[in-house]
C-alpha atoms as a PDB file:
ATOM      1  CA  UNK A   1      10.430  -1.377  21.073  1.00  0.00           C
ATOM      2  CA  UNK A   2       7.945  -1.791  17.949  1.00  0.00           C
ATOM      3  CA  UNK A   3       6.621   0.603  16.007  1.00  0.00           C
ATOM      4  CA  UNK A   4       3.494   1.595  16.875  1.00  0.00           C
ATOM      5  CA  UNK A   5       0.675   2.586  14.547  1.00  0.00           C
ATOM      6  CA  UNK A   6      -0.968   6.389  14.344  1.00  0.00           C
ATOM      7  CA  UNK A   7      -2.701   6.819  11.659  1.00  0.00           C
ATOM      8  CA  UNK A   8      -4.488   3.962   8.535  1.00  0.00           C
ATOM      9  CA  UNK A   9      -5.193   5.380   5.501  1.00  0.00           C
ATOM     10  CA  UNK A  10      -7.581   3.313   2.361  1.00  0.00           C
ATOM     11  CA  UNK A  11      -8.824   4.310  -0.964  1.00  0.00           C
ATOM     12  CA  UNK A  12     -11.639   2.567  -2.745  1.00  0.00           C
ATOM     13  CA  UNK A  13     -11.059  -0.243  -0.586  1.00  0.00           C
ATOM     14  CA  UNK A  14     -14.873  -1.838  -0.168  1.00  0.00           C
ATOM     15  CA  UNK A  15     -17.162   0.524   1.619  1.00  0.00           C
ATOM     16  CA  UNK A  16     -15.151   3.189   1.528  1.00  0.00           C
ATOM     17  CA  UNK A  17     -14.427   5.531  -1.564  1.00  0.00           C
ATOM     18  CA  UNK A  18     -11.688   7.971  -0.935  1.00  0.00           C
ATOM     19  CA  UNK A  19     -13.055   9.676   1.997  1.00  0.00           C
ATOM     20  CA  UNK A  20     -10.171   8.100   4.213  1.00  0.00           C
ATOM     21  CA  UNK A  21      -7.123   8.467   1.885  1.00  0.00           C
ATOM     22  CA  UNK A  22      -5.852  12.340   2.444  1.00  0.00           C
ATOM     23  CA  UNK A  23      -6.133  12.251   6.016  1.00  0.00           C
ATOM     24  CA  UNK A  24      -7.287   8.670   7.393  1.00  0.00           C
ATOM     25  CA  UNK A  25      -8.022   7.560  10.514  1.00  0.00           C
ATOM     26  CA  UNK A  26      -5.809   8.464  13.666  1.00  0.00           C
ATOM     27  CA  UNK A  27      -4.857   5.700  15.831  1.00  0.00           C
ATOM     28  CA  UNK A  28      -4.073   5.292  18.918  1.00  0.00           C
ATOM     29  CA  UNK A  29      -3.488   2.914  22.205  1.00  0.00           C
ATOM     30  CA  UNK A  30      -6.788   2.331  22.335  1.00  0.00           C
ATOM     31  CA  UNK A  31      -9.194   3.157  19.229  1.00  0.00           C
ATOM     32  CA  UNK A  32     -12.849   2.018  18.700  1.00  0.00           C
ATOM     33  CA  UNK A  33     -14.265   1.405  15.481  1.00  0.00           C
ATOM     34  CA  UNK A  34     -18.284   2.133  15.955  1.00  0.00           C
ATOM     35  CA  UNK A  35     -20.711   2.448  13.310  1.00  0.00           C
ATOM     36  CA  UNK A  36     -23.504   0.280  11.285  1.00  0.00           C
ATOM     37  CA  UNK A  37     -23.041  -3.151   9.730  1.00  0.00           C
ATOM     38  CA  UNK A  38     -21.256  -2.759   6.168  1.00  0.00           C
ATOM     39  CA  UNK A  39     -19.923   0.346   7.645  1.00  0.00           C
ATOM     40  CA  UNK A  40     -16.614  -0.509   6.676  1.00  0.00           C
ATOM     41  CA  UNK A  41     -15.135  -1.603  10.191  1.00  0.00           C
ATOM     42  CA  UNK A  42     -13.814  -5.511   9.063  1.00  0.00           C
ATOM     43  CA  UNK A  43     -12.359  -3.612   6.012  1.00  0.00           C
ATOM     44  CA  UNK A  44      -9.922  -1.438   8.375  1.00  0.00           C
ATOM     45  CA  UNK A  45      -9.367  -4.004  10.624  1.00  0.00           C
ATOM     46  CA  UNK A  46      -7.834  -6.532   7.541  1.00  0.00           C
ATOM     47  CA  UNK A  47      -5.736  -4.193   6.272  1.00  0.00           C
ATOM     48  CA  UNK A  48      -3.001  -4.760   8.496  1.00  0.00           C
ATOM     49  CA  UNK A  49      -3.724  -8.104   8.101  1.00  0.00           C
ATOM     50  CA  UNK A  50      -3.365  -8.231   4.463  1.00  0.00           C
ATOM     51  CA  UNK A  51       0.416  -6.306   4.682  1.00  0.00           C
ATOM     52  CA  UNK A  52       1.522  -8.543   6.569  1.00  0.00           C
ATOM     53  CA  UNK A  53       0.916 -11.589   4.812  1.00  0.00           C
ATOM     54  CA  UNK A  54       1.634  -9.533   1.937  1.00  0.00           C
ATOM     55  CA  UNK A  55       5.174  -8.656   3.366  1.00  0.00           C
ATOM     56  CA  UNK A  56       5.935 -12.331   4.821  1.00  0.00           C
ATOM     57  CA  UNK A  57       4.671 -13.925   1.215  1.00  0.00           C
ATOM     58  CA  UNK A  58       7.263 -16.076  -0.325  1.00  0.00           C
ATOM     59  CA  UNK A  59       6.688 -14.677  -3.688  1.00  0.00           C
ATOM     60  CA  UNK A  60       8.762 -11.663  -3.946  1.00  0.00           C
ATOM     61  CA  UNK A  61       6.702 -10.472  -6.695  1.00  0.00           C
ATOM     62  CA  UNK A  62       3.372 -11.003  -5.465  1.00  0.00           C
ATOM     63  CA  UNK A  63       2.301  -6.906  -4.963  1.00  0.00           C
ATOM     64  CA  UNK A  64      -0.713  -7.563  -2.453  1.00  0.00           C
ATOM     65  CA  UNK A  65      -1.693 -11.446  -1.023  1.00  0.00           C
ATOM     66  CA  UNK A  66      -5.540 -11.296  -1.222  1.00  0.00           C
ATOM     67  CA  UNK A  67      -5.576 -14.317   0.746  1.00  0.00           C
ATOM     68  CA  UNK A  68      -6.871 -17.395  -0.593  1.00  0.00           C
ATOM     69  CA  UNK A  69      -3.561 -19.775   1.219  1.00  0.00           C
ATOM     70  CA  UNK A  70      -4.487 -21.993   4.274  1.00  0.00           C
ATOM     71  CA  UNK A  71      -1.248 -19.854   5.756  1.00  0.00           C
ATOM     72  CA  UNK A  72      -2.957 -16.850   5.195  1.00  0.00           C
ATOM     73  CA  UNK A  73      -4.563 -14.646   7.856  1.00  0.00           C
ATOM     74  CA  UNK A  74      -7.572 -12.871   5.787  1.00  0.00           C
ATOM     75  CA  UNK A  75      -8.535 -14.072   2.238  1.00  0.00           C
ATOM     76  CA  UNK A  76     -10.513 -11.075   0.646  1.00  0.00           C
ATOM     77  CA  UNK A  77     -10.983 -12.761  -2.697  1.00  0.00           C
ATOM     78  CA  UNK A  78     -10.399 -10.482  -5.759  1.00  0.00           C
ATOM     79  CA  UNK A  79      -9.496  -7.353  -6.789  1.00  0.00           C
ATOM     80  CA  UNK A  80     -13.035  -6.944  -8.344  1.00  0.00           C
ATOM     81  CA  UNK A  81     -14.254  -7.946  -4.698  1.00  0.00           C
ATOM     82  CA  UNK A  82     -12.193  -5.765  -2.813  1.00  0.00           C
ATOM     83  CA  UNK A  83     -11.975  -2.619  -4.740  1.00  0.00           C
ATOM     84  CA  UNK A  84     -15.219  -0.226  -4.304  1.00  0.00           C
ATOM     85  CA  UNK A  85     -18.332  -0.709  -5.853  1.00  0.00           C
ATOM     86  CA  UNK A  86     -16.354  -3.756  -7.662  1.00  0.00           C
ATOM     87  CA  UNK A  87     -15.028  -1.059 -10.066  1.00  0.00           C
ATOM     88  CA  UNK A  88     -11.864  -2.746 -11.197  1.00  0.00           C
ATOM     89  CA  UNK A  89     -11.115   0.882 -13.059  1.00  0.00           C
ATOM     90  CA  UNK A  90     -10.995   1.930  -9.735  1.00  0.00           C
ATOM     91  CA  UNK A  91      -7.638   2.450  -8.031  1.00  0.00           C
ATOM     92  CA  UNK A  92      -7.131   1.073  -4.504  1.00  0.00           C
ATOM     93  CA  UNK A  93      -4.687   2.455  -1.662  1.00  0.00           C
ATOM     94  CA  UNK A  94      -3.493   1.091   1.376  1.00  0.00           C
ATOM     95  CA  UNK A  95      -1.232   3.869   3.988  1.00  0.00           C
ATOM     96  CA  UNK A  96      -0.142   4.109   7.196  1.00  0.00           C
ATOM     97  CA  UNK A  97       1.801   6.015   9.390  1.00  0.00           C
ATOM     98  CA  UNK A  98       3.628   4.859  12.534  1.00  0.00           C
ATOM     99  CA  UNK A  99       5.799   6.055  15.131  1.00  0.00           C
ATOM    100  CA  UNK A 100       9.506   4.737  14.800  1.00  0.00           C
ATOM    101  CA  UNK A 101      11.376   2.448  17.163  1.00  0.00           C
ATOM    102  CA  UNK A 102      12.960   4.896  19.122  1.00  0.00           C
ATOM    103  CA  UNK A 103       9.226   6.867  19.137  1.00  0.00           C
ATOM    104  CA  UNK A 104      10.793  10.181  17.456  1.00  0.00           C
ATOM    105  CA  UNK A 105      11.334   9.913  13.391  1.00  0.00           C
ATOM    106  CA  UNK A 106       7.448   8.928  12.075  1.00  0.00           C
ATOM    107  CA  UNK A 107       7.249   6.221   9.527  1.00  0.00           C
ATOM    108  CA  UNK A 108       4.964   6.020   6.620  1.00  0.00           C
ATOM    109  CA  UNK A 109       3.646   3.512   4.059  1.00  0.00           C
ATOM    110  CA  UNK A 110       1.645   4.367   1.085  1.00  0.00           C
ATOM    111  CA  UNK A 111       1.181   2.371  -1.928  1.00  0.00           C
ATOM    112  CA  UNK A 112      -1.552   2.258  -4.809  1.00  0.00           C
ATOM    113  CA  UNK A 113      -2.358  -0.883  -6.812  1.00  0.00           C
ATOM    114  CA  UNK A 114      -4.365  -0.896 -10.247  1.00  0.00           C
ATOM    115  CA  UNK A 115      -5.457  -4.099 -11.697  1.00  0.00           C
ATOM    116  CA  UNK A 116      -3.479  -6.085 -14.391  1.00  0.00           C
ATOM    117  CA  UNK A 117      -4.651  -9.191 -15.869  1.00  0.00           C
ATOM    118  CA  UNK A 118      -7.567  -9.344 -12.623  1.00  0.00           C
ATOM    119  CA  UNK A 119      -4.721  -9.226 -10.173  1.00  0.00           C
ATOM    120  CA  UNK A 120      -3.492  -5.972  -8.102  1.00  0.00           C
ATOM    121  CA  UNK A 121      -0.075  -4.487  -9.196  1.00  0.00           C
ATOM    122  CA  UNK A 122       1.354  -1.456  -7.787  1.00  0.00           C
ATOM    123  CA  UNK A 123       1.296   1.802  -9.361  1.00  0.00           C
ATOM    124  CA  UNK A 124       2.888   3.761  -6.695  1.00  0.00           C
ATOM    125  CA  UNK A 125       4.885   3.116  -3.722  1.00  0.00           C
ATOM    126  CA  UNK A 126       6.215   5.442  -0.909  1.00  0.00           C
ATOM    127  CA  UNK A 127       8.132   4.785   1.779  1.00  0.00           C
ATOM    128  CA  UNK A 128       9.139   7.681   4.258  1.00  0.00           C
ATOM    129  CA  UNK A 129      11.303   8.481   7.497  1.00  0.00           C
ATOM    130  CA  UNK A 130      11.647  11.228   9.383  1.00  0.00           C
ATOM    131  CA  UNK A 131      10.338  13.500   6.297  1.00  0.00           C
ATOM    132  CA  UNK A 132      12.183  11.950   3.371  1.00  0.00           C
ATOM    133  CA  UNK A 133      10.763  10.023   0.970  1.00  0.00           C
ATOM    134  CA  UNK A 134      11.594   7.022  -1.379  1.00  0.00           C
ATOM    135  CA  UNK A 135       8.866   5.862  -4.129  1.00  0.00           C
ATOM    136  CA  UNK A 136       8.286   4.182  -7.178  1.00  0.00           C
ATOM    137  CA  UNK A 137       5.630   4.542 -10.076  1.00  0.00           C
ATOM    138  CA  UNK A 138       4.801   2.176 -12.490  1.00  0.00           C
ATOM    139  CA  UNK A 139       4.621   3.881 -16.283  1.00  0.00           C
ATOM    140  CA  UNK A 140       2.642   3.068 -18.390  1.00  0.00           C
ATOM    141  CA  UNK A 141       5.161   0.611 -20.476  1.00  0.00           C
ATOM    142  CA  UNK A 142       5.367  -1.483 -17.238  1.00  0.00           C
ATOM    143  CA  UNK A 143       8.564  -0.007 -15.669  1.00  0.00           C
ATOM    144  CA  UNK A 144       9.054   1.846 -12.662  1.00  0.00           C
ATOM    145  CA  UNK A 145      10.308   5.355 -12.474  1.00  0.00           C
ATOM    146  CA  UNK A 146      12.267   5.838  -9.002  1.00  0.00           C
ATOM    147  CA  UNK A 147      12.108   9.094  -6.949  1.00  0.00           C
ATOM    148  CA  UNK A 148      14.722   9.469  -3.767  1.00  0.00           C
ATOM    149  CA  UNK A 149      16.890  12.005  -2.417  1.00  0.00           C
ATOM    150  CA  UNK A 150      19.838  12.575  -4.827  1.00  0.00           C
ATOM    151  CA  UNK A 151      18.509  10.230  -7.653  1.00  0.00           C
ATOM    152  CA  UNK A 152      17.894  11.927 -11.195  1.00  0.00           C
ATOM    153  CA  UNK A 153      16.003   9.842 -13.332  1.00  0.00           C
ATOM    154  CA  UNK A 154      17.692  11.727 -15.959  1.00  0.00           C
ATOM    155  CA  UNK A 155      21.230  11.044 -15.533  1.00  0.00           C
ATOM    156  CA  UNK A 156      23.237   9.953 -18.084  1.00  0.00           C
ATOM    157  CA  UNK A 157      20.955   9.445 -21.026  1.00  0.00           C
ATOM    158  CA  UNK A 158      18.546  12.556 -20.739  1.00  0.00           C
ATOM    159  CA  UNK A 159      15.436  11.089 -20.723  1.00  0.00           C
ATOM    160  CA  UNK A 160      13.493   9.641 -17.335  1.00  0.00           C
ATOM    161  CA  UNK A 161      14.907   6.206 -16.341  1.00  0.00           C
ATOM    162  CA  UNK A 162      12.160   3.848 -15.919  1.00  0.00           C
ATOM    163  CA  UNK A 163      12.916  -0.117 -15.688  1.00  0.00           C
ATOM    164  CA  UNK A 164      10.837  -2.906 -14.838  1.00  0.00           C
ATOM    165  CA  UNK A 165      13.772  -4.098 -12.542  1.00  0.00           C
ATOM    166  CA  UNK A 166      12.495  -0.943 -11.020  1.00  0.00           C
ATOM    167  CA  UNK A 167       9.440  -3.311  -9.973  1.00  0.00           C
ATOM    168  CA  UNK A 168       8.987  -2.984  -6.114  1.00  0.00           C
ATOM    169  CA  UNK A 169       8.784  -5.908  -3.897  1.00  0.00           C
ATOM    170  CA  UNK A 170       5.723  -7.709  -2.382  1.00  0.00           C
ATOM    171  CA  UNK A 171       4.139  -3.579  -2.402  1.00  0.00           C
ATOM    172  CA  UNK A 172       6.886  -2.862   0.336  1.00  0.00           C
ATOM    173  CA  UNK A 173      10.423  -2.803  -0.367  1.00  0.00           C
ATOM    174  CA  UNK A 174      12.823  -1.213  -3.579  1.00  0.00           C
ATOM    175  CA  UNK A 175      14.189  -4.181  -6.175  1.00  0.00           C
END
């Protein structure tokens, strides 16, 4: 039994400012996606493809695959192009939520990506199950600063713990 997809949330990805982050778009067995060209529609539709060959990359620290491989399944070209109104100031999100395996604890996905050197690297990452939540955000040093149930970043030393071994993943999973 997969998980199945509910709800897709963006920020300043192309068309669409931040009018979809906070609540998104609900999903569901059958959705339709109707509206004008440059709407936005394509946008929503490659976002799942752009996790996944994000999350099946090779290079572990590659945050977000823009495409640009013969392997890859969308190639959106670069930050600059992606983000909205080709503000590279401009922070971009990508978030979803999803029904588990067994259809009862909910799944989310949410991570944010600034741009470093032209080329998307996360600033924040959550991942969440049944209610509890596991992130990381990038400080402004480079290193990550981990939140998760029973972790203080304080322990031991006084002062938050952020690493860059802290760095997530491919923008999905906790070094």
């Amino acid at each position: 039994n997969w998980p199945m997809l509910t709800r897709l949330r963006v920020k300043n990805l192309k068309a669409w400012g931040d009018t979809l982050w906070a609540d998104g778009v609900a999903l569901s067995d059958i959705t339709l996606l109707l509206g004008p060209n440059s709407a936005g529609k394509t946008s929503l539709l490659q976002v799942p493809l752009v996790l996944k060959q994000t999350f099946e990359s090779p290079d572990r620290l590659l945050h977000l695959n823009l495409g640009g491989q013969s392997s890859d399944l969308v190639d959106l070209g670069s930050y600059a192009s992606l983000v909205h109104e080709r503000d590279r100031t401009r922070e971009l999100g990508i978030g979803f939520s999803a029904t588990g395996p067994d259809a009862t604890a909910p799944i989310g996905y949410a991570a944010t990506f600034t741009a470093l050197n032209g080329a998307p690297v996360v600033k924040h990452l959550e991942l969440s199950e049944g209610g509890v939540a596991y992130s990381v955000t990038r400080q402004s040093k480079g290193g990550y600063r981990i939140a998760a149930p029973g972790y203080d970043a304080r322990a031991g030393r006084g002062r938050v713990d952020a690493r860059r071994s802290f760095q997530p993943e491919r923008a999905l999973a906790f070094s």
